[in-house]
N, C-alpha and C. Protein backbone atom coordinates (compact mmCIF):
# COMPACT_ATOMS: atom_id res chain seq x y z
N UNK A 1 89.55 35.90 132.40
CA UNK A 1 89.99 37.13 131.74
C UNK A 1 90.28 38.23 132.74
N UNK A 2 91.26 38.95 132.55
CA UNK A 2 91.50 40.23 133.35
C UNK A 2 90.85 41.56 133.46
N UNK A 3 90.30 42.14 134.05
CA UNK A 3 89.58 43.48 134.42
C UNK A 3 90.69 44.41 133.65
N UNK A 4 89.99 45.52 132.87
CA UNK A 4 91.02 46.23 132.57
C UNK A 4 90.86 47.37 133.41
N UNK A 5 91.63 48.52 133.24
CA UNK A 5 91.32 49.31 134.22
C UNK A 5 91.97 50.79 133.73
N UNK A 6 91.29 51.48 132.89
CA UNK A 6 91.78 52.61 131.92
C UNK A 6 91.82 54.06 133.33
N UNK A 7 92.74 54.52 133.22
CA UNK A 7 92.82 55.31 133.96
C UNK A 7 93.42 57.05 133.26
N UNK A 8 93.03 58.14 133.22
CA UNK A 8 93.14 59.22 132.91
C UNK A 8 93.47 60.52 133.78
N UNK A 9 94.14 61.87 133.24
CA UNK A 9 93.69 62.89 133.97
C UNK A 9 93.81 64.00 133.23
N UNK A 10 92.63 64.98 133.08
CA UNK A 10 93.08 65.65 132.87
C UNK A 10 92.26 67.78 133.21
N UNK A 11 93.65 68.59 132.85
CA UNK A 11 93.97 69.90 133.62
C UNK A 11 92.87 70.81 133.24
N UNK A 12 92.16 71.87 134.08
CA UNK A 12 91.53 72.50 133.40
C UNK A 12 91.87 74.11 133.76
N UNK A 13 92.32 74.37 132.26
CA UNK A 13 93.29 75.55 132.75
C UNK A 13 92.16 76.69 132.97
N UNK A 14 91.06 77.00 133.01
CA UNK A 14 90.47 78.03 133.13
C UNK A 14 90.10 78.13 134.66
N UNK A 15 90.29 77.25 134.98
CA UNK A 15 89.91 76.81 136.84
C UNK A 15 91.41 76.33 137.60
N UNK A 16 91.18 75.99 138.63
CA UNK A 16 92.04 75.65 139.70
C UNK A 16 91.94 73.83 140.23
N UNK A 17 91.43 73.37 139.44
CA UNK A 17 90.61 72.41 139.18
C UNK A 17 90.95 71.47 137.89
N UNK A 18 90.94 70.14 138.43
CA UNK A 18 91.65 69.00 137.41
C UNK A 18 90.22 68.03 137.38
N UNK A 19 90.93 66.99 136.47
CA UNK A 19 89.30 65.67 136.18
C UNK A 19 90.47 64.47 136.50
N UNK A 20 89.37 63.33 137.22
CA UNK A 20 90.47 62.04 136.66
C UNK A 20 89.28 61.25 136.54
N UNK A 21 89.39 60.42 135.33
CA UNK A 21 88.58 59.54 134.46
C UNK A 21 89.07 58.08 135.09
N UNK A 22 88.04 56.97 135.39
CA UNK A 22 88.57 55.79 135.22
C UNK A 22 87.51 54.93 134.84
N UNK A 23 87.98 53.80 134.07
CA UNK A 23 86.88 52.96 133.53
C UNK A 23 87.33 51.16 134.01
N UNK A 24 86.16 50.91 134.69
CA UNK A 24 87.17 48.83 134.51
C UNK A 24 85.85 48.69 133.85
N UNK A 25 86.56 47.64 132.86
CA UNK A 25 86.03 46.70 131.87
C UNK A 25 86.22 45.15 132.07
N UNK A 26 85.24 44.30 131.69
CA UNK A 26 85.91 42.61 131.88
C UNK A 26 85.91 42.74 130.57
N UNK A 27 86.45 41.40 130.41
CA UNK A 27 87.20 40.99 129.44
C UNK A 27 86.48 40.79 127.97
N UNK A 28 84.80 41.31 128.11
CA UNK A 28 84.18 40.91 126.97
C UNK A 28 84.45 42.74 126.53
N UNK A 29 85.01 43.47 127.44
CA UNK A 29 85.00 45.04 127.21
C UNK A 29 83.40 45.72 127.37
N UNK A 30 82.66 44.96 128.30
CA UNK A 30 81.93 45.77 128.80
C UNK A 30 82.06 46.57 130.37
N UNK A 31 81.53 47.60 130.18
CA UNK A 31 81.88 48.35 131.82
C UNK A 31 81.43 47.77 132.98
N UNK A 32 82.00 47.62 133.50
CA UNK A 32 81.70 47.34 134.89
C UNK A 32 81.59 48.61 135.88
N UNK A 33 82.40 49.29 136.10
CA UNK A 33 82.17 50.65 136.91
C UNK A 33 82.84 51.85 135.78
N UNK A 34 82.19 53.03 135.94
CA UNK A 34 83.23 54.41 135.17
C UNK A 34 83.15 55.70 136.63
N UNK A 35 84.00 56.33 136.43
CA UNK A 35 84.24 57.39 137.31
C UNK A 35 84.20 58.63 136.69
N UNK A 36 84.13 59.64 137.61
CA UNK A 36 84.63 60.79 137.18
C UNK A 36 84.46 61.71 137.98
N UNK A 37 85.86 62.48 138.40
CA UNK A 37 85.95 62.80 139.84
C UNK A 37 86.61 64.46 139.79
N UNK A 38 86.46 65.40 140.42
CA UNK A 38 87.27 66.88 140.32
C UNK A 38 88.09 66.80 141.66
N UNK A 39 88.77 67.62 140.90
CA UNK A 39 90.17 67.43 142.30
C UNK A 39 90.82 68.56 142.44
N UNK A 40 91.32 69.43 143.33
CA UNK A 40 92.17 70.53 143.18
C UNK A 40 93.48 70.20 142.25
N UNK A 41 93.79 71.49 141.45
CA UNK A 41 94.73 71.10 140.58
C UNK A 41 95.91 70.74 140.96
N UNK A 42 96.60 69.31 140.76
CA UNK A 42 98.00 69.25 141.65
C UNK A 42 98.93 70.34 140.33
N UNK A 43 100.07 69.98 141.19
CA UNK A 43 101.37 70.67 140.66
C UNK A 43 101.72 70.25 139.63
N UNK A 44 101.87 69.19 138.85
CA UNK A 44 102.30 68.99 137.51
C UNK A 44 101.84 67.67 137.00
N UNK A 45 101.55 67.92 135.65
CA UNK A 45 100.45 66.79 134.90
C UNK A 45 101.16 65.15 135.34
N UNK A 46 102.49 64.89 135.66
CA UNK A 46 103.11 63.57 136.32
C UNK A 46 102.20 63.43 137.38
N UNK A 47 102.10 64.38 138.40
CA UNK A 47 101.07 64.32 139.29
C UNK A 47 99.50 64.01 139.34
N UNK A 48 99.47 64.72 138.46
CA UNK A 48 97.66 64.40 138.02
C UNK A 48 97.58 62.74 137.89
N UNK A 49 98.11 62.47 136.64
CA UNK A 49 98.34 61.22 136.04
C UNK A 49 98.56 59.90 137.21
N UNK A 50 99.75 60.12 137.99
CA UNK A 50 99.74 59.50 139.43
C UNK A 50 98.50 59.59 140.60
N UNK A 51 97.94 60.27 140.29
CA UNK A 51 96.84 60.74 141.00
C UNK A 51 95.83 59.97 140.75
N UNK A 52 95.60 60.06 138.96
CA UNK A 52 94.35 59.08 138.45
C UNK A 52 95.09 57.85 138.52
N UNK A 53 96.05 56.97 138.19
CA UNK A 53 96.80 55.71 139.03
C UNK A 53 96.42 55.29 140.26
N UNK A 54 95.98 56.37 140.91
CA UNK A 54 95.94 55.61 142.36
C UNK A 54 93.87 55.73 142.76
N UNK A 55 93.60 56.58 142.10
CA UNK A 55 92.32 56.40 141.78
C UNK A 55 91.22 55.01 141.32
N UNK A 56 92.35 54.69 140.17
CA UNK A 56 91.97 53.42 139.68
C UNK A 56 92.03 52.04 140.70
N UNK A 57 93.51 52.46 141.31
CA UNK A 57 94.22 50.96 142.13
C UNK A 57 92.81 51.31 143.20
N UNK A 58 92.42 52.48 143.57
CA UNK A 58 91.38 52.35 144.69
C UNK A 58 89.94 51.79 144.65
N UNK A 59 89.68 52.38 143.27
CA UNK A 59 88.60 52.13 143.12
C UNK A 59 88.73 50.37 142.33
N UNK A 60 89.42 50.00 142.13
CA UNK A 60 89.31 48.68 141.63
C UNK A 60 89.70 47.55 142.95
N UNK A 61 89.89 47.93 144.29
CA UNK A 61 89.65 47.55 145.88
C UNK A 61 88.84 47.77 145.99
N UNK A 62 87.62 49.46 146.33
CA UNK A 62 86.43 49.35 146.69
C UNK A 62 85.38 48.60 146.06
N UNK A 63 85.72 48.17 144.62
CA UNK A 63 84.46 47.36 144.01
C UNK A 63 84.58 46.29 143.90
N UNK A 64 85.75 45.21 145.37
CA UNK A 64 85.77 44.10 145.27
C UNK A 64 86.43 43.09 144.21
N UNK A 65 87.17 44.06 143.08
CA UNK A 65 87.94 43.05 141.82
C UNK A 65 88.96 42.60 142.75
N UNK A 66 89.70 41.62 142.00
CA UNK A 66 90.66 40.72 142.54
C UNK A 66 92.10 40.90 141.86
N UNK A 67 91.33 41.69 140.51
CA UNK A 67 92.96 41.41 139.35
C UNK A 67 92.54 42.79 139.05
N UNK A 68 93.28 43.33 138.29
CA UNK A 68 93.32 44.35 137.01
C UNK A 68 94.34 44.93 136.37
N UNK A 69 94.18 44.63 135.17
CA UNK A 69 95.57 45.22 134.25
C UNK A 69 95.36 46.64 134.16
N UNK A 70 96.05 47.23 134.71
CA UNK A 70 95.90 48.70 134.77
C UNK A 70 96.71 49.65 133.46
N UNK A 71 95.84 50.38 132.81
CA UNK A 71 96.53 51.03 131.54
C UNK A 71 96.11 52.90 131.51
N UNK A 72 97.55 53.51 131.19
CA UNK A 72 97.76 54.91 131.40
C UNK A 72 98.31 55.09 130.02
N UNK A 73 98.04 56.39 129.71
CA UNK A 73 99.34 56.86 128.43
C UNK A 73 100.08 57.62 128.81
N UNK A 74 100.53 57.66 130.28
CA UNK A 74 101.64 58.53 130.95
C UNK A 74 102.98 57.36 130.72
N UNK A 75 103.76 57.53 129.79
CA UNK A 75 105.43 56.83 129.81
C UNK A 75 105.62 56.60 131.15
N UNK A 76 105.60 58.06 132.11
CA UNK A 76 106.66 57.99 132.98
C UNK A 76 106.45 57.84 133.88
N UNK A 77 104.68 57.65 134.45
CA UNK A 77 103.97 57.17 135.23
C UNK A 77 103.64 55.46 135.24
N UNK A 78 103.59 54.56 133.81
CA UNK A 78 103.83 53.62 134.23
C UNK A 78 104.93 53.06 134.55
N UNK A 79 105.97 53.77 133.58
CA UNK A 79 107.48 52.84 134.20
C UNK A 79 107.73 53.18 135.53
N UNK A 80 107.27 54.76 136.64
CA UNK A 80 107.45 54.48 137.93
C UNK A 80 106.44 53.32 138.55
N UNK A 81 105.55 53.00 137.95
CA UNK A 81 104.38 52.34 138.68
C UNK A 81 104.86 50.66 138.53
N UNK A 82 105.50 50.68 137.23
CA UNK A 82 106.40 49.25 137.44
C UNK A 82 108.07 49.13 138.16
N UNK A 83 108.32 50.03 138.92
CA UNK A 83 109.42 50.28 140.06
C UNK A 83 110.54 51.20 139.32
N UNK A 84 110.21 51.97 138.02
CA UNK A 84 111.63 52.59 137.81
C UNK A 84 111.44 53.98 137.81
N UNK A 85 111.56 54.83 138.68
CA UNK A 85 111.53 56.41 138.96
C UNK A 85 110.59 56.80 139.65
N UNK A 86 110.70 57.95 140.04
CA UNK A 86 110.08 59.14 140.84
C UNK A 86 109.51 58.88 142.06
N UNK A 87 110.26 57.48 142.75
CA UNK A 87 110.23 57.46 144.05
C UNK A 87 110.89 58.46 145.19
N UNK A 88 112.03 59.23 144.64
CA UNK A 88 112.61 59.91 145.66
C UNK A 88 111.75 61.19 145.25
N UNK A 89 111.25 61.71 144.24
CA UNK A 89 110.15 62.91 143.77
C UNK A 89 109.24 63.14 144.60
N UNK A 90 108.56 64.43 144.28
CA UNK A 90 107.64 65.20 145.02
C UNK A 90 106.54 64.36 144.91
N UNK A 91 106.35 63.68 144.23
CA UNK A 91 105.35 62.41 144.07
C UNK A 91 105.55 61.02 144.28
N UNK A 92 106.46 61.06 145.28
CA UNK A 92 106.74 59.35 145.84
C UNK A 92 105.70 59.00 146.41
N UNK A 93 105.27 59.74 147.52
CA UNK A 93 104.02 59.51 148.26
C UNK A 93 102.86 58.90 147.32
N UNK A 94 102.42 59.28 146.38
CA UNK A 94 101.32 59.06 145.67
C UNK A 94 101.63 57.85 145.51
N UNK A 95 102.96 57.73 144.76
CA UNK A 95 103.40 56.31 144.06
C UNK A 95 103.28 55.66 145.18
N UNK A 96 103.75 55.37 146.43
CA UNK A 96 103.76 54.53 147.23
C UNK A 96 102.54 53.64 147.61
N UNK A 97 101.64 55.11 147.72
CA UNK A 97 99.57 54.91 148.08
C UNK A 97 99.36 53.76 147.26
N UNK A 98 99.51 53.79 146.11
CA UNK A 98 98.86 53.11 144.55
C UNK A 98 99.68 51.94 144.80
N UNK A 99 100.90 51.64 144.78
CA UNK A 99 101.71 50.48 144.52
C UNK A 99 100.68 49.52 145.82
N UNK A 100 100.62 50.12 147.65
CA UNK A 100 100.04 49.29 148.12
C UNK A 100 98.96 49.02 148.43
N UNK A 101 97.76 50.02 147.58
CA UNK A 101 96.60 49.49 146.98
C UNK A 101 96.67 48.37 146.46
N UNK A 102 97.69 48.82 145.19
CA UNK A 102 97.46 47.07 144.09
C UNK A 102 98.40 45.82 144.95
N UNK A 103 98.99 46.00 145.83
CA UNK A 103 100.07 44.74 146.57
C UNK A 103 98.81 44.15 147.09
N UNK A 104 97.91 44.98 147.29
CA UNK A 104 96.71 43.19 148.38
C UNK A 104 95.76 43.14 146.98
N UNK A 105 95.89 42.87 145.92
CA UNK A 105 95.30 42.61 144.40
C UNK A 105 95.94 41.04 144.59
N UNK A 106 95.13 40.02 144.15
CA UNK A 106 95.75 39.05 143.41
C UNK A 106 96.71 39.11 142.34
N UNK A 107 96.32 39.85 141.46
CA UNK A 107 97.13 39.99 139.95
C UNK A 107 96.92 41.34 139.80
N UNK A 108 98.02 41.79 139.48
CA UNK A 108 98.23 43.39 138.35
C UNK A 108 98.51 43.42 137.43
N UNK A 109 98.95 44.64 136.68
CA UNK A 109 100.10 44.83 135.78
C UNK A 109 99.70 46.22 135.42
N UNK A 110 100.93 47.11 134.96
CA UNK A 110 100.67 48.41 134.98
C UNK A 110 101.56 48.21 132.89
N UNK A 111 100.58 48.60 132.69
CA UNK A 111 100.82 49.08 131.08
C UNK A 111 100.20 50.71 129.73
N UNK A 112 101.15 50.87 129.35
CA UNK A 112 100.98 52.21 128.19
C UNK A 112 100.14 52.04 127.04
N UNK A 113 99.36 52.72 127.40
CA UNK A 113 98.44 52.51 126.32
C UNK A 113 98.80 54.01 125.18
N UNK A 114 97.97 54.37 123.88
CA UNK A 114 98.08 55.43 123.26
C UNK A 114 97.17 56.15 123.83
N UNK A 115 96.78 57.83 123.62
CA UNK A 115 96.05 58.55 123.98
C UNK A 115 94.58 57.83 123.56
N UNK A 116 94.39 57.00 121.95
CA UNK A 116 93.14 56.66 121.82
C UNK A 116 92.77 55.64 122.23
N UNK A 117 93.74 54.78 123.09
CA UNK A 117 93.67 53.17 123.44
C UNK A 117 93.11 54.35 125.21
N UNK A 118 92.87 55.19 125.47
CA UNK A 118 92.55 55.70 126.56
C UNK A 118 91.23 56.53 126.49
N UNK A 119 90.42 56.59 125.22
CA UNK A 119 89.86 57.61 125.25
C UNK A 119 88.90 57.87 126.15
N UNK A 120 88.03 56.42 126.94
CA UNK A 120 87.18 56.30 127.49
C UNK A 120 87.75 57.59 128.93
N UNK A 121 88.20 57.05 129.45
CA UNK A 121 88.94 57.48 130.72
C UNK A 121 89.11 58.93 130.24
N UNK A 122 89.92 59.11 129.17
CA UNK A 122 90.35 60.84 129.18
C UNK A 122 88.75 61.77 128.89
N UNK A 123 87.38 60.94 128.33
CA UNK A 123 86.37 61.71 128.17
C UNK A 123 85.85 61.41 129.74
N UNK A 124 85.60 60.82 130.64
CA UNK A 124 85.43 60.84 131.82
C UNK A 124 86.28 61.99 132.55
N UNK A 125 87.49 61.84 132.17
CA UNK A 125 88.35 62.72 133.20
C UNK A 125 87.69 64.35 132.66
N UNK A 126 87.85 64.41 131.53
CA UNK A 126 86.77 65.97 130.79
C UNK A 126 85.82 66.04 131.45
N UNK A 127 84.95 65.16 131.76
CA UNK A 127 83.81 65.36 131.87
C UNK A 127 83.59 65.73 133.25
N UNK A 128 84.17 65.54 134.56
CA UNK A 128 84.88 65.91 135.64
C UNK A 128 84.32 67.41 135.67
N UNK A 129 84.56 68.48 134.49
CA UNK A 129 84.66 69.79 134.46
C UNK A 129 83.25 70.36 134.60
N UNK A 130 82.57 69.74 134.49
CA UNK A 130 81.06 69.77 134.21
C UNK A 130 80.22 69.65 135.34
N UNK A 131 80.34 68.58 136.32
CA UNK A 131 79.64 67.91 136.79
C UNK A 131 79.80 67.91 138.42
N UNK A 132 79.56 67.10 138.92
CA UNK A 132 79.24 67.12 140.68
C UNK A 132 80.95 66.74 140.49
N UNK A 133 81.59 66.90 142.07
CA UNK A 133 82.77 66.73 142.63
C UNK A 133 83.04 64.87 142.31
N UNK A 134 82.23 63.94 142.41
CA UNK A 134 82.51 62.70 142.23
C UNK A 134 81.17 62.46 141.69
N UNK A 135 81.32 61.28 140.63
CA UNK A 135 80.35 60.53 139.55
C UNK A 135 80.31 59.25 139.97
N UNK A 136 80.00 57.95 140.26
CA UNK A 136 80.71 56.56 139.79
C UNK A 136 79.28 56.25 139.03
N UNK A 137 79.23 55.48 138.47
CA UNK A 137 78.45 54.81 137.11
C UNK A 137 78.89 53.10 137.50
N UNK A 138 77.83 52.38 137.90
CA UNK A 138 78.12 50.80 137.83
C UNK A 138 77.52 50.06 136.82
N UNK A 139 78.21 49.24 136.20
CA UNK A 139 78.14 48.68 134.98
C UNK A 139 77.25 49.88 133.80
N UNK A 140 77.40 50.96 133.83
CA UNK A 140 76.75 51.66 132.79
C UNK A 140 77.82 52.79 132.60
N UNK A 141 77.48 53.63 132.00
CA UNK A 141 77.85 54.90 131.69
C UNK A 141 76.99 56.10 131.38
N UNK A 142 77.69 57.06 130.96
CA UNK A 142 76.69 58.27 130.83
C UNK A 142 76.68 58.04 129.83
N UNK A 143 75.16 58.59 129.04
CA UNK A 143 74.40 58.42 127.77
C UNK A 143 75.42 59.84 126.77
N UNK A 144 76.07 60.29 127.56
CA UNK A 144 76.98 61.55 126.95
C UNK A 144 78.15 60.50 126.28
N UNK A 145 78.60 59.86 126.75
CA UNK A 145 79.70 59.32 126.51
C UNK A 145 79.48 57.61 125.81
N UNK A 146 78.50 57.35 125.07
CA UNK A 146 78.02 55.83 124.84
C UNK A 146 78.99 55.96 122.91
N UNK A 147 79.05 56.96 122.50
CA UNK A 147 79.72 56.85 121.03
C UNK A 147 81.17 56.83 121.83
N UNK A 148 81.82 57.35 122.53
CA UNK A 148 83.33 56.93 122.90
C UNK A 148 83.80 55.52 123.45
N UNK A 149 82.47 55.20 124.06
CA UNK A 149 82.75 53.31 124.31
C UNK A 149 82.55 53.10 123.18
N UNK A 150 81.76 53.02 122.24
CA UNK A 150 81.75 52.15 121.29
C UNK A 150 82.66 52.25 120.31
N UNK A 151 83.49 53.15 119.91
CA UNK A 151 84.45 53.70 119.30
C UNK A 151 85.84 52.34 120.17
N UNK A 152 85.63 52.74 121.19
CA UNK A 152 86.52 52.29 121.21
C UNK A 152 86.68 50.79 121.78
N UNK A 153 84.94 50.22 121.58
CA UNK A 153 85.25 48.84 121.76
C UNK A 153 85.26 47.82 120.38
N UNK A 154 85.54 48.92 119.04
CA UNK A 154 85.51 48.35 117.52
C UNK A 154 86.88 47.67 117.87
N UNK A 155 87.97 47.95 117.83
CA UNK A 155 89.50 47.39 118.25
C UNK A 155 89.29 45.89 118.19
N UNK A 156 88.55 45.81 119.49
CA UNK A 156 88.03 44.26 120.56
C UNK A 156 87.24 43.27 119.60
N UNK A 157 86.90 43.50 118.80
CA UNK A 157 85.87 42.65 118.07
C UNK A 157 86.52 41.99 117.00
């Protein structure tokens, strides 16, 4: 079965200051690692979003996976992440980082999920606002966030 690999970001307009959420799951949809990280605010939410993309492709190298189906609800972040746009953009660079993260992966795939097929990741990336500069969580999560996994591992069953 494939690692999934929910990836999020999001802006916090009262600060200068963004969240990016990421969650891998195996295939029974239990966690394996969750994140949650603060970042200076980039320039535009394509950016953020590319940002948490390459977050994920990293952190799913540092924890030794081999595969992961990687899922965003950015349109325009996965179709660049599957080769169509915003390579010549102010955000090629990012795209480039992430694409050759996942090139030494055995298996990928970059796919769109809905905002609620993401929720895990987008309450991680919130939760960012709160908390120390970087979180990681291995195979667990925060006891804040245990009704949004389960919410959203009813789907899976």
């Amino acid at each position: 079965g494939c690692f999934k690999t929910n990836y999020d970001g999001a802006m916090f307009d009262e600060s200068d200051e963004a969240g990016l959420g990421v969650v891998i799951r195996n295939s029974e949809g239990q966690v394996m690692v969750a994140l949650s990280e603060k970042i200076k605010k980039p320039p535009s939410v394509v950016a953020l979003e590319l940002l948490a993309a390459r977050r994920a492709a990293a952190l799913v190298s540092e924890t030794g996976f081999q595969q992961s189906c990687f899922e965003g609800d950015s349109e325009v972040v996965v179709k660049a992440l599957r080769g169509s746009g915003l390579e010549k953009s102010a955000v090629g660079h990012i795209l480039k980082d992430t694409l050759s993260t996942v090139s030494l992966l055995q298996s990928f795939s970059f796919s769109r999920v809905n905002r609620q097929g993401n929720a895990v990741a987008h309450a991680l990336a919130q939760r960012a606002r709160l908390s120390f500069p970087l979180q990681v969580w291995m195979e667990s999560v925060p006891p804040d966030l245990n009704a949004v996994i389960l919410a959203d591992l009813k789907p899976l069953v």
